[in-house]
PDB file of N, CA and C in Angstrom:
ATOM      1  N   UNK A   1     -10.244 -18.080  -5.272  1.00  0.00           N
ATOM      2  CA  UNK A   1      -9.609 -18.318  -6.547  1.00  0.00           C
ATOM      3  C   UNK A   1      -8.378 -17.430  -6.637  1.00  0.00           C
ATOM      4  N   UNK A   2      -7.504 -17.964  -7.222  1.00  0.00           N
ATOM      5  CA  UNK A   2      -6.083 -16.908  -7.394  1.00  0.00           C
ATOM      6  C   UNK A   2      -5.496 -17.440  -9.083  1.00  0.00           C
ATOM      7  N   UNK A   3      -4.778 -16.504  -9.315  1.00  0.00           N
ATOM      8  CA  UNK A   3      -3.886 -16.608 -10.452  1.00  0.00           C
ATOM      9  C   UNK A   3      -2.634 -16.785 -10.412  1.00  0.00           C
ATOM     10  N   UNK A   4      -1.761 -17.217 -11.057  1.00  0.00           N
ATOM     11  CA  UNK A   4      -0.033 -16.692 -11.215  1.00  0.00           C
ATOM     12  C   UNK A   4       0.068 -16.567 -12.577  1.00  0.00           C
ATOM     13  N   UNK A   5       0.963 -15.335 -12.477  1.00  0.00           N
ATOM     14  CA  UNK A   5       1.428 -14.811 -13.947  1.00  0.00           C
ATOM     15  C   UNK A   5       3.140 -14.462 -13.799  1.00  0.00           C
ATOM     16  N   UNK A   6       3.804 -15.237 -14.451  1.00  0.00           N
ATOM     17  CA  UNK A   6       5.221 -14.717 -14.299  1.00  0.00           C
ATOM     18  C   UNK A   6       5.919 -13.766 -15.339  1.00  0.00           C
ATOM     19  N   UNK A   7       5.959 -12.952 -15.443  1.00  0.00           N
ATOM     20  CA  UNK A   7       6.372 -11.578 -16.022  1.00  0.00           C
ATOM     21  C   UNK A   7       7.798 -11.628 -16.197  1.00  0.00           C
ATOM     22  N   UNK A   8       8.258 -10.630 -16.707  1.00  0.00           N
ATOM     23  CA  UNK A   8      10.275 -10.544 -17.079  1.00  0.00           C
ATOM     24  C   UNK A   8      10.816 -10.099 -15.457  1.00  0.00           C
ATOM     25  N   UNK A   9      10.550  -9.877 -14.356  1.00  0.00           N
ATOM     26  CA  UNK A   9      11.025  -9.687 -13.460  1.00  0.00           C
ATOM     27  C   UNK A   9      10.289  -9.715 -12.537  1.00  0.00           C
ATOM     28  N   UNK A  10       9.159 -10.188 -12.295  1.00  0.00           N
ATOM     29  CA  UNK A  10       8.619 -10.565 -11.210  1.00  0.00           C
ATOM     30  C   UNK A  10       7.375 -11.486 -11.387  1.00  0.00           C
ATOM     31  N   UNK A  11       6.909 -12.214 -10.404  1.00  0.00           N
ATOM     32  CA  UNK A  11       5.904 -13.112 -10.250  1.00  0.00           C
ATOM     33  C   UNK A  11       4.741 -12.273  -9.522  1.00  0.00           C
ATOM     34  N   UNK A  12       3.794 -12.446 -10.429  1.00  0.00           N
ATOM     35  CA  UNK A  12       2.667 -11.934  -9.654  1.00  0.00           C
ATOM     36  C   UNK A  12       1.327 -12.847  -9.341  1.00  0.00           C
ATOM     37  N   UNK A  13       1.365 -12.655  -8.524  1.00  0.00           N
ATOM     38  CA  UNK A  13      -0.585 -13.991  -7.516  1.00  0.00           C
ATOM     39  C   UNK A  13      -1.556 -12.988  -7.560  1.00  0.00           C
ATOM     40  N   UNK A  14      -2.339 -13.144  -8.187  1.00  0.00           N
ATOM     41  CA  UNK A  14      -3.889 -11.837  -7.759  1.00  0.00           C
ATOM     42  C   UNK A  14      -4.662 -13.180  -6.801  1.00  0.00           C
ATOM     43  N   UNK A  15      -5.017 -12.606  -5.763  1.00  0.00           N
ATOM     44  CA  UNK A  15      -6.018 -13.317  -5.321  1.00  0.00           C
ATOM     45  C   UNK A  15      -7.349 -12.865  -5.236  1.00  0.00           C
ATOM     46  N   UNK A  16      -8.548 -13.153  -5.689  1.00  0.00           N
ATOM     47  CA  UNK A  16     -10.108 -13.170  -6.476  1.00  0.00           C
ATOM     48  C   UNK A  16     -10.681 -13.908  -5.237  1.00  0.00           C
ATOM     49  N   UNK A  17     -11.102 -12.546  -4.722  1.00  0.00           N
ATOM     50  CA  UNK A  17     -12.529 -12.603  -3.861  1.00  0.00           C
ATOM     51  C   UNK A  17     -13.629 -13.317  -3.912  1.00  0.00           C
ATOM     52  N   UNK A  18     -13.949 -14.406  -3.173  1.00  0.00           N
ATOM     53  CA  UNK A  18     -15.257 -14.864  -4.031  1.00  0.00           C
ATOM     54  C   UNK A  18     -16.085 -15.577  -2.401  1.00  0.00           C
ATOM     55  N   UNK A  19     -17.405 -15.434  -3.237  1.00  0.00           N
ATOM     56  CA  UNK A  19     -18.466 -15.809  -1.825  1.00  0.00           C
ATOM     57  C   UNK A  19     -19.898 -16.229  -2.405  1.00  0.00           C
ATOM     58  N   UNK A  20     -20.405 -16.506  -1.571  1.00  0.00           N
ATOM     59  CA  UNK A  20     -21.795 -17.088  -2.452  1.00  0.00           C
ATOM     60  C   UNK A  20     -22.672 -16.107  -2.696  1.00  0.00           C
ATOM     61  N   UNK A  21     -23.375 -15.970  -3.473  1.00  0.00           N
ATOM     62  CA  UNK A  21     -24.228 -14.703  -3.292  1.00  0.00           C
ATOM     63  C   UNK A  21     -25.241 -14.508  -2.445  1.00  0.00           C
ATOM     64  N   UNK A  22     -25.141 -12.894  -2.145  1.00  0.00           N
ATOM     65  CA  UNK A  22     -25.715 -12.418  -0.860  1.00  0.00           C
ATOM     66  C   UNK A  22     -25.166 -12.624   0.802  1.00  0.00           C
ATOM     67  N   UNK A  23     -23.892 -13.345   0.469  1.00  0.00           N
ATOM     68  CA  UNK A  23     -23.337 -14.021   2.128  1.00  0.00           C
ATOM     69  C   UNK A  23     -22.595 -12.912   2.697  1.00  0.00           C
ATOM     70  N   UNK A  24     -21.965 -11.785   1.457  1.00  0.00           N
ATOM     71  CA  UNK A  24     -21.228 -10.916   1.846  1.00  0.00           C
ATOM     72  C   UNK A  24     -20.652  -9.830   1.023  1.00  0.00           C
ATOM     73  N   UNK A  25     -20.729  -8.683   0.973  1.00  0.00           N
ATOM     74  CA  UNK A  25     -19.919  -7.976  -0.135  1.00  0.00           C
ATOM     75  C   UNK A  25     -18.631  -8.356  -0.118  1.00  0.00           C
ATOM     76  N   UNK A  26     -18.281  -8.518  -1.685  1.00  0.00           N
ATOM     77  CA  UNK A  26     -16.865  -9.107  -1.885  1.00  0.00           C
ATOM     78  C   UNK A  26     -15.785  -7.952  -1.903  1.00  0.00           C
ATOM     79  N   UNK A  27     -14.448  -8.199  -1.503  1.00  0.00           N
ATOM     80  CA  UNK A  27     -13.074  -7.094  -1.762  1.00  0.00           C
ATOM     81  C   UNK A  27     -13.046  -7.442  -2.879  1.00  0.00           C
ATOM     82  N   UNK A  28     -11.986  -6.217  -2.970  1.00  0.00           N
ATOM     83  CA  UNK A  28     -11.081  -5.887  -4.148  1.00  0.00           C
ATOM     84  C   UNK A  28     -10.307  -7.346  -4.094  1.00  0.00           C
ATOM     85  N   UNK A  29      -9.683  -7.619  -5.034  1.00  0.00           N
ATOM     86  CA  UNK A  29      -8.193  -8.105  -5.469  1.00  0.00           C
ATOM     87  C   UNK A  29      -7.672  -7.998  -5.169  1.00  0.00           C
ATOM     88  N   UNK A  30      -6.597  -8.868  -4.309  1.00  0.00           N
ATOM     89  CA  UNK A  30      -5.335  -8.879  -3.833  1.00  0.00           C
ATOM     90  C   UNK A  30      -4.422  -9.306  -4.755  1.00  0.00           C
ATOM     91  N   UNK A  31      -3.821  -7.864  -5.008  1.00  0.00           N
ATOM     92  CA  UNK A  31      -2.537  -8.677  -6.287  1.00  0.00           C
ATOM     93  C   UNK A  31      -0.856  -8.425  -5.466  1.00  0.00           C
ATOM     94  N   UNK A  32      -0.254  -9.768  -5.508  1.00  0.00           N
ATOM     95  CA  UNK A  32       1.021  -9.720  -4.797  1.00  0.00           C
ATOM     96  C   UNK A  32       2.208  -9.881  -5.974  1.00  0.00           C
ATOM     97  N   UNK A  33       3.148  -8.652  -5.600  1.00  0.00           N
ATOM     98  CA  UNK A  33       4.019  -8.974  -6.755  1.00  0.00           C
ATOM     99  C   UNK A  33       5.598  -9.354  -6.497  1.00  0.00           C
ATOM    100  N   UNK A  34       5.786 -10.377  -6.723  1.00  0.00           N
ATOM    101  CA  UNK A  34       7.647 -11.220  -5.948  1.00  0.00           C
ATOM    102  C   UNK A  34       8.651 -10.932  -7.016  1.00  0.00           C
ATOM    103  N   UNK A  35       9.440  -9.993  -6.340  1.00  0.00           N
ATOM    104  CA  UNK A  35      10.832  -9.610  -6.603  1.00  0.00           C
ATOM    105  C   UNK A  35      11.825 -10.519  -6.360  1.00  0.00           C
ATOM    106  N   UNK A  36      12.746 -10.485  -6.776  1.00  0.00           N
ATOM    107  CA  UNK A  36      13.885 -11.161  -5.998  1.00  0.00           C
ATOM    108  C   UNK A  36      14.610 -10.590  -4.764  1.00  0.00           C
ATOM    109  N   UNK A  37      14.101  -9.241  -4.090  1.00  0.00           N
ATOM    110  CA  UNK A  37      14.374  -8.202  -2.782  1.00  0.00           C
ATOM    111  C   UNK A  37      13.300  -8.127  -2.403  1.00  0.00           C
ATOM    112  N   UNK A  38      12.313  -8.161  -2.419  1.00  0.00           N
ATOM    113  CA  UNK A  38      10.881  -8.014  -2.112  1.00  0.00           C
ATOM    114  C   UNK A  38      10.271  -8.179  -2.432  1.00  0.00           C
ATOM    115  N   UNK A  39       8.506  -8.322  -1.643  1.00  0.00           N
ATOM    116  CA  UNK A  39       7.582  -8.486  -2.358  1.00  0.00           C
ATOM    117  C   UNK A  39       6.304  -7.506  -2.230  1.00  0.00           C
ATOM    118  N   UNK A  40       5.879  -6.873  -3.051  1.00  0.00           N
ATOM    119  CA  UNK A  40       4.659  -5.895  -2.829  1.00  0.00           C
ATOM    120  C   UNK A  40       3.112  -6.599  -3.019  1.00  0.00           C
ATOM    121  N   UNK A  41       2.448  -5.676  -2.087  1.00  0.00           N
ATOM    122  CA  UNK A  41       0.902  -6.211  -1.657  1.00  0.00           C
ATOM    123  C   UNK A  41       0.227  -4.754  -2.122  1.00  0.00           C
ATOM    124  N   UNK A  42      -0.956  -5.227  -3.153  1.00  0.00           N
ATOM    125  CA  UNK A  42      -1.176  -3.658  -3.329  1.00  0.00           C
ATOM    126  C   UNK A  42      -3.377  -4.783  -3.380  1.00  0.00           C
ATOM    127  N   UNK A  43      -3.825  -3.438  -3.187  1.00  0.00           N
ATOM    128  CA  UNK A  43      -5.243  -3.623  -3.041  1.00  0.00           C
ATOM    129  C   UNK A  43      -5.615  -2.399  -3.283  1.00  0.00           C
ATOM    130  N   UNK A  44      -6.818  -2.248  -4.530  1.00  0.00           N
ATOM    131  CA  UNK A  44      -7.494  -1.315  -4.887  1.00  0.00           C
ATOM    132  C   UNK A  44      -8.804  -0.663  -3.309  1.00  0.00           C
ATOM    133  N   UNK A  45      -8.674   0.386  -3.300  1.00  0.00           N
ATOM    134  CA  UNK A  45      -9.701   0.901  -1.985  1.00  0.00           C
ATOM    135  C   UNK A  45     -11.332   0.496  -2.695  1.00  0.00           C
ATOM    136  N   UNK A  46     -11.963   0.070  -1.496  1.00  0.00           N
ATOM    137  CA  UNK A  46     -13.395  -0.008  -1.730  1.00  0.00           C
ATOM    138  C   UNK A  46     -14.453   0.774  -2.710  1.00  0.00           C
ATOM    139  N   UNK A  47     -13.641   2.405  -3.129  1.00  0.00           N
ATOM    140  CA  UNK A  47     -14.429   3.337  -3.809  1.00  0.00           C
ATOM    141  C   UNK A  47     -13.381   3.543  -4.791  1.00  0.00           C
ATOM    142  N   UNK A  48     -12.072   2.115  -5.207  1.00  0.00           N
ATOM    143  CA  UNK A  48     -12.381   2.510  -6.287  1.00  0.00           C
ATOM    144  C   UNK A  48     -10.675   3.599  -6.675  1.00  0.00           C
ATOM    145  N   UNK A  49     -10.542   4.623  -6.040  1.00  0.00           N
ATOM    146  CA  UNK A  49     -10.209   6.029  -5.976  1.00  0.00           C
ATOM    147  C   UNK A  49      -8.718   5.539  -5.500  1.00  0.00           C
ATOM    148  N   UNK A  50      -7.966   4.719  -4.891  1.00  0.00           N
ATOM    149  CA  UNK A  50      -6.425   4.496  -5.101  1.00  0.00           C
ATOM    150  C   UNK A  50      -6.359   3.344  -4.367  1.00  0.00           C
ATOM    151  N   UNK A  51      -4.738   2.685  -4.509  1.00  0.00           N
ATOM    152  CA  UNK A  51      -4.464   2.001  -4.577  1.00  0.00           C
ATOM    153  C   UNK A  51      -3.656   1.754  -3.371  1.00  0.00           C
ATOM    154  N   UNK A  52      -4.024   0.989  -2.692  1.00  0.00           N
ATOM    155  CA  UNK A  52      -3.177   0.456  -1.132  1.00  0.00           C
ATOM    156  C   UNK A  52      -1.597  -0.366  -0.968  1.00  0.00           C
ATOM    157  N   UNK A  53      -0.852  -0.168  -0.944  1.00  0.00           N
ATOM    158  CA  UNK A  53       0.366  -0.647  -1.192  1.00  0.00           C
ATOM    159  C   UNK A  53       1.256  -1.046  -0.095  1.00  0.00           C
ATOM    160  N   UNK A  54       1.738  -2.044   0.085  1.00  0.00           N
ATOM    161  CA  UNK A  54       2.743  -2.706   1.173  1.00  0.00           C
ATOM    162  C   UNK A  54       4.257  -3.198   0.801  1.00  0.00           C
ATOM    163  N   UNK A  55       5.058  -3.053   0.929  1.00  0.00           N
ATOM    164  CA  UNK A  55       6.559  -3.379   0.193  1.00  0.00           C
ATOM    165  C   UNK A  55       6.952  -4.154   1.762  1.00  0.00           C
ATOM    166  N   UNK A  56       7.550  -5.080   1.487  1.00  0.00           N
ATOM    167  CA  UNK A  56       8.013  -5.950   2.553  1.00  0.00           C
ATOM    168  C   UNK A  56       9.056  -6.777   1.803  1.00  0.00           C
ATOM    169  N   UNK A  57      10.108  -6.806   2.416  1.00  0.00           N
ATOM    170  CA  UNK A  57      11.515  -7.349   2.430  1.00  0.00           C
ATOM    171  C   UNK A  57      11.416  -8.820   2.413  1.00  0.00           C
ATOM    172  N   UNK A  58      12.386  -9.826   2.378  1.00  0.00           N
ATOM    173  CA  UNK A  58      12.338 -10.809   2.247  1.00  0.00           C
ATOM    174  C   UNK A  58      12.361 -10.825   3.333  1.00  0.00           C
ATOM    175  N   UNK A  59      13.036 -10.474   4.306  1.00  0.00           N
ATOM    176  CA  UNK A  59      13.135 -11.003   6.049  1.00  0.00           C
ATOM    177  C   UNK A  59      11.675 -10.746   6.275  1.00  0.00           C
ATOM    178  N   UNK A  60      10.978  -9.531   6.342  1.00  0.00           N
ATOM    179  CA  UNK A  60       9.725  -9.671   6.999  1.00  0.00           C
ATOM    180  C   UNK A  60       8.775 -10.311   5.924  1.00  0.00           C
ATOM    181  N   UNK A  61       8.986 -10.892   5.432  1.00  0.00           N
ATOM    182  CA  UNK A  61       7.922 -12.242   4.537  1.00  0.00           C
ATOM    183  C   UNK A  61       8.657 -12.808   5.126  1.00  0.00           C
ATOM    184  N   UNK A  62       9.408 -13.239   5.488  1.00  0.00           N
ATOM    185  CA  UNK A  62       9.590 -14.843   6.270  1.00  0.00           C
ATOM    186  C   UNK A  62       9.424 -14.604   8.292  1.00  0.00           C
ATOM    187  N   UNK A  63       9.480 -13.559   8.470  1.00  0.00           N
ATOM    188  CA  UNK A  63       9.131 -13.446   9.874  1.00  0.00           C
ATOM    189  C   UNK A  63       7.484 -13.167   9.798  1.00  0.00           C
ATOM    190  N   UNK A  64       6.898 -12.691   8.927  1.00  0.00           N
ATOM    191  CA  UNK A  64       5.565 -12.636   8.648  1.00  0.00           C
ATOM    192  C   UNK A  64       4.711 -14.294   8.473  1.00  0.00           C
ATOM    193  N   UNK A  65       5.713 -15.332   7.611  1.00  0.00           N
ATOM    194  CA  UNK A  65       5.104 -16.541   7.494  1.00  0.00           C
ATOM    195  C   UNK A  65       5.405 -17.338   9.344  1.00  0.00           C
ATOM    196  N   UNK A  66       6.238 -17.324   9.374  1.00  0.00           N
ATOM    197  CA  UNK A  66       6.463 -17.979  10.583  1.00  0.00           C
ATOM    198  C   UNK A  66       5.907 -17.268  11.768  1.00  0.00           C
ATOM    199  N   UNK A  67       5.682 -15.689  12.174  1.00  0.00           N
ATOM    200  CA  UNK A  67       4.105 -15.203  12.593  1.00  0.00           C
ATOM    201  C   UNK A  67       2.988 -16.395  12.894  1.00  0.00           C
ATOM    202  N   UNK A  68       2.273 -16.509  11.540  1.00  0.00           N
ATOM    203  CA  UNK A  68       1.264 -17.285  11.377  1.00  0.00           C
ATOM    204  C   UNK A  68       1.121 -18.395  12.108  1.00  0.00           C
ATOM    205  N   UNK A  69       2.137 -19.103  12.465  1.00  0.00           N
ATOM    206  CA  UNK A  69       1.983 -20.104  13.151  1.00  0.00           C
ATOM    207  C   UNK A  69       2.628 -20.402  14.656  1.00  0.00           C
ATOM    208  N   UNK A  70       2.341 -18.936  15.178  1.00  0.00           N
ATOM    209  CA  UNK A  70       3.466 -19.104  16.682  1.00  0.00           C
ATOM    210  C   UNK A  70       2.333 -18.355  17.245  1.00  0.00           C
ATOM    211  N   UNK A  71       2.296 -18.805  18.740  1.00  0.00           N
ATOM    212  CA  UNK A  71       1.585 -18.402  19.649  1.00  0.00           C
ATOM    213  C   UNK A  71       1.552 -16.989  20.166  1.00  0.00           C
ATOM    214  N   UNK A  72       0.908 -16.121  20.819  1.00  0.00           N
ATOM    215  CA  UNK A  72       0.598 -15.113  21.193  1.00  0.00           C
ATOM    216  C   UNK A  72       2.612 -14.605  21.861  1.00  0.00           C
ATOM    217  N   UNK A  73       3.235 -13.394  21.411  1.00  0.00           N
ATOM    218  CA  UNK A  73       4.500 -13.410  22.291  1.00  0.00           C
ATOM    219  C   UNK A  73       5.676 -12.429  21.582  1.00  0.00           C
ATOM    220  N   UNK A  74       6.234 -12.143  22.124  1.00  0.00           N
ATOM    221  CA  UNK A  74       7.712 -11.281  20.921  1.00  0.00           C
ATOM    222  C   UNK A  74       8.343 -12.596  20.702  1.00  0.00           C
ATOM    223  N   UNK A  75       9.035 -11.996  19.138  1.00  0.00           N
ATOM    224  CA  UNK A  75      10.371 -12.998  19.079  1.00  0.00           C
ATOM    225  C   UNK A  75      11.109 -12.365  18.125  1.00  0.00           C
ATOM    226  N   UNK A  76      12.466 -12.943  17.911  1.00  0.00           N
ATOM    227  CA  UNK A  76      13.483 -12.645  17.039  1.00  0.00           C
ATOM    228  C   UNK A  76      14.436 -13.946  16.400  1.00  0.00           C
ATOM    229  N   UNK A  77      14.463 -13.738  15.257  1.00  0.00           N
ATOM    230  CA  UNK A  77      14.955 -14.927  14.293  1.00  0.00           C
ATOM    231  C   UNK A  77      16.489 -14.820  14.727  1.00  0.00           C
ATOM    232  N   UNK A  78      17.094 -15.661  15.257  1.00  0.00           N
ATOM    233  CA  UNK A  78      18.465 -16.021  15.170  1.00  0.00           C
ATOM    234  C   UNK A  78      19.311 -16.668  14.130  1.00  0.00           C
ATOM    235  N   UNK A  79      19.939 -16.499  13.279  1.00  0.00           N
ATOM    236  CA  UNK A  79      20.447 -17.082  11.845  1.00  0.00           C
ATOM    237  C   UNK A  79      21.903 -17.479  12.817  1.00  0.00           C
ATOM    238  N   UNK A  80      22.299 -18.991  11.974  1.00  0.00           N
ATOM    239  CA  UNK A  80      23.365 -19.075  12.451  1.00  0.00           C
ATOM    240  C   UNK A  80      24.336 -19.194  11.170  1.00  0.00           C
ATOM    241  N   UNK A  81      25.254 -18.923  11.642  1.00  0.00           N
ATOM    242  CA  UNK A  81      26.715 -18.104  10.596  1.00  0.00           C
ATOM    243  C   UNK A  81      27.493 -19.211  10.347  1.00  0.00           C
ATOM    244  N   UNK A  82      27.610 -19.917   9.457  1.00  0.00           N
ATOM    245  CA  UNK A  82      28.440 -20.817   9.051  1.00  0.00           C
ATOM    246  C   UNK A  82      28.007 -22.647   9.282  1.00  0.00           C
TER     247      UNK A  82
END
């Protein structure tokens, strides 16, 4: 299950852990928050006690999505200019 909430300057997705009961202890909440320069990934720790945080650029969200679907290998995005 997930949410969207759009706020005065950013969009935020919580994504809500969910499982059948007893199949598995559930995580925290993944709440993602979209800037127009970035986007942050933050997740509360298992006990509770702070807060896990990721800031990623628009380039690495889009070298991160396109990741997902490329085979085992290095690579580098070539943009073409005009």
């Amino acid at each position: 299950m997930f949410t969207i909430e759009h706020d005065f300057d950013a969009t935020v997705i919580t994504l809500i852990d969910e499982a059948e009961p007893r199949t598995r202890p559930l995580n925290e909440d993944v709440v993602i928050l979209t800037f127009d320069d970035r986007v942050v990934i933050e997740q509360m720790s298992p006990d509770g006690s702070e807060v896990a945080r990721i800031t990623l650029t628009m380039q690495q969200l889009t070298e991160l999505r396109l990741a997902l679907n490329l085979p085992e290998g290095n690579y580098r995005i070539e943009t073409r200019d005009g």
